[in-house]
C-alpha atoms as a PDB file:
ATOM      1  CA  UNK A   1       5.689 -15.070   1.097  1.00  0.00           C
ATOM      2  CA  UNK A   2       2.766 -12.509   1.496  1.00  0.00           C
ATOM      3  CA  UNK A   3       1.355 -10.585   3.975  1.00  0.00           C
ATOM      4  CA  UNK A   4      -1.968  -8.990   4.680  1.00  0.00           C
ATOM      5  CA  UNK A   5      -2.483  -5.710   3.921  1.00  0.00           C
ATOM      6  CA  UNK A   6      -4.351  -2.613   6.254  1.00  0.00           C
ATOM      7  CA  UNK A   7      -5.959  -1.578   3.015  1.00  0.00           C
ATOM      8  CA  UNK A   8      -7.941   1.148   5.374  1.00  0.00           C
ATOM      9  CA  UNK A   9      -4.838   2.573   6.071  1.00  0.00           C
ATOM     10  CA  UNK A  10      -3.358   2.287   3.163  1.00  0.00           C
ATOM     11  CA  UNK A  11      -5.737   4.257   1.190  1.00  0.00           C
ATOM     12  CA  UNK A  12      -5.896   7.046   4.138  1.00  0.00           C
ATOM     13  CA  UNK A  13      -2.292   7.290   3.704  1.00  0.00           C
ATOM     14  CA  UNK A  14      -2.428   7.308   0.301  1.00  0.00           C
ATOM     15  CA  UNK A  15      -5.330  10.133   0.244  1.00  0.00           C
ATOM     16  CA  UNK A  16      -3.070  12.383   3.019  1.00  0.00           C
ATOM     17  CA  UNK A  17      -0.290  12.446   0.215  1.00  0.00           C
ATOM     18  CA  UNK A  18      -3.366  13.631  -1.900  1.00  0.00           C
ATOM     19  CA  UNK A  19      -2.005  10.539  -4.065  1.00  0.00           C
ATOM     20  CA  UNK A  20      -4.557   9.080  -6.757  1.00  0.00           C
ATOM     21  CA  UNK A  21      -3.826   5.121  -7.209  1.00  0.00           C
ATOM     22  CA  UNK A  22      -2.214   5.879 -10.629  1.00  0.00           C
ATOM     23  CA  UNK A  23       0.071   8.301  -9.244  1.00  0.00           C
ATOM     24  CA  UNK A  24       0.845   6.477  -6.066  1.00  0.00           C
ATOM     25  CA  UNK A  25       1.488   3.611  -9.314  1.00  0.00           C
ATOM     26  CA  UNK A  26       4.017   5.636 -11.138  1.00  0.00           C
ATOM     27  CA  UNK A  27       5.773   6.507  -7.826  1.00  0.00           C
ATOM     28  CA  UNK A  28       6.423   3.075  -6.760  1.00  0.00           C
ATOM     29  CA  UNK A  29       6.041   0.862 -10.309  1.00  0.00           C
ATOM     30  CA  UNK A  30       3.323  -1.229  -8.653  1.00  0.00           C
ATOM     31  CA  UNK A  31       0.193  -1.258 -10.775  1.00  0.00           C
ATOM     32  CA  UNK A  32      -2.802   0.726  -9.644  1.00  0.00           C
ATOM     33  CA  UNK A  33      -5.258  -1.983 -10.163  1.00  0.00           C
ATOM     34  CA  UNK A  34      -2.689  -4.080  -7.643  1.00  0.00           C
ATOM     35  CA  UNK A  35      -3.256  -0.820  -4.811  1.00  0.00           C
ATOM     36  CA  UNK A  36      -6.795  -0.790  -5.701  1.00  0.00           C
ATOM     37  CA  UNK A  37      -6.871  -4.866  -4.400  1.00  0.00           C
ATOM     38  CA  UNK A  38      -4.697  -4.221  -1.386  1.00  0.00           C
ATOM     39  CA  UNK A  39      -6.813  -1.474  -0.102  1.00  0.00           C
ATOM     40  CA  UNK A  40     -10.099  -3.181  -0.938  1.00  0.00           C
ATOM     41  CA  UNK A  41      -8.557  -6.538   0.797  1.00  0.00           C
ATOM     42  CA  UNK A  42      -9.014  -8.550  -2.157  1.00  0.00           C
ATOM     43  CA  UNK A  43      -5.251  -9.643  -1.740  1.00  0.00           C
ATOM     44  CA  UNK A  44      -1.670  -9.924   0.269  1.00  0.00           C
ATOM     45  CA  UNK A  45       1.057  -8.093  -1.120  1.00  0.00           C
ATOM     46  CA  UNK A  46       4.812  -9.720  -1.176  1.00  0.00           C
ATOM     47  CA  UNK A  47       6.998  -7.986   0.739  1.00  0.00           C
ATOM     48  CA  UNK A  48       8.728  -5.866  -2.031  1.00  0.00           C
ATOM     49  CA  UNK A  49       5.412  -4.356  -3.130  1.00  0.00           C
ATOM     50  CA  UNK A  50       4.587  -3.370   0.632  1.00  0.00           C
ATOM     51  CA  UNK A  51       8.538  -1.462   0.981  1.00  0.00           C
ATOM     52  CA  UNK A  52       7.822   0.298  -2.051  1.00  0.00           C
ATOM     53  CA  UNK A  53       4.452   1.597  -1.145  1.00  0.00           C
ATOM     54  CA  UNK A  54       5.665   2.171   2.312  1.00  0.00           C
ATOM     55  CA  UNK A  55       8.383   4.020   0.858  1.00  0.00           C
ATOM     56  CA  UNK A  56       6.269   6.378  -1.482  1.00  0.00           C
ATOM     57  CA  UNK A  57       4.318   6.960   1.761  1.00  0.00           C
ATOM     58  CA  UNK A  58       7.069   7.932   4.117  1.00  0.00           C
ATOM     59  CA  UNK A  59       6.004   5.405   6.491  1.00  0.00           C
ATOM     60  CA  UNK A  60       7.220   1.989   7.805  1.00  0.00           C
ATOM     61  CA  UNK A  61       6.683  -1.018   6.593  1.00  0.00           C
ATOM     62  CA  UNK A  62       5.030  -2.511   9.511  1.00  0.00           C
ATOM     63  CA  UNK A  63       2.557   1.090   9.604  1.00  0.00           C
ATOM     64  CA  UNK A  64       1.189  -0.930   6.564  1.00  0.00           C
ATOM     65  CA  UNK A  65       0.615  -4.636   7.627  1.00  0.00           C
ATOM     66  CA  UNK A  66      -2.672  -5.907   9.451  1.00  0.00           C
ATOM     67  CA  UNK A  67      -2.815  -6.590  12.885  1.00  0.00           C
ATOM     68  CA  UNK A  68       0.156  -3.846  13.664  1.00  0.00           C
ATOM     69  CA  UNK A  69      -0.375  -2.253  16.947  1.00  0.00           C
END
């Protein structure tokens, strides 16, 4: 199952750790070029791939998924 990813606020996130896609890569083990689709919309992310980035983040989940709020 995917989901759809708030690649906006992904990549702000990301940016506020002052995180380059590489590094926010080698943090979580998903590859850059897979962040670099999220944030751009390009794709859905399974749900393992959005807890690890959420994770590296400090965030929730849910702060990641379209449509929250």
């Amino acid at each position: 199952m995917s989901f759809d990813v708030d690649g906006e606020k992904l990549r702000q996130l990301r940016v506020k750790k002052a995180l380059s896609l590489r590094a926010l890569g080698e943090r979580t083990g998903v590859a850059f070029d897979t962040i670099s689709k999220l944030e751009n919309g390009h794709r859905p992310a399974r749900l393992v791939t959005i807890r690890k980035l959420a994770e590296a983040l400090e965030v929730e989940p849910k702060e990641l998924l379209k449509g929250d709020g």
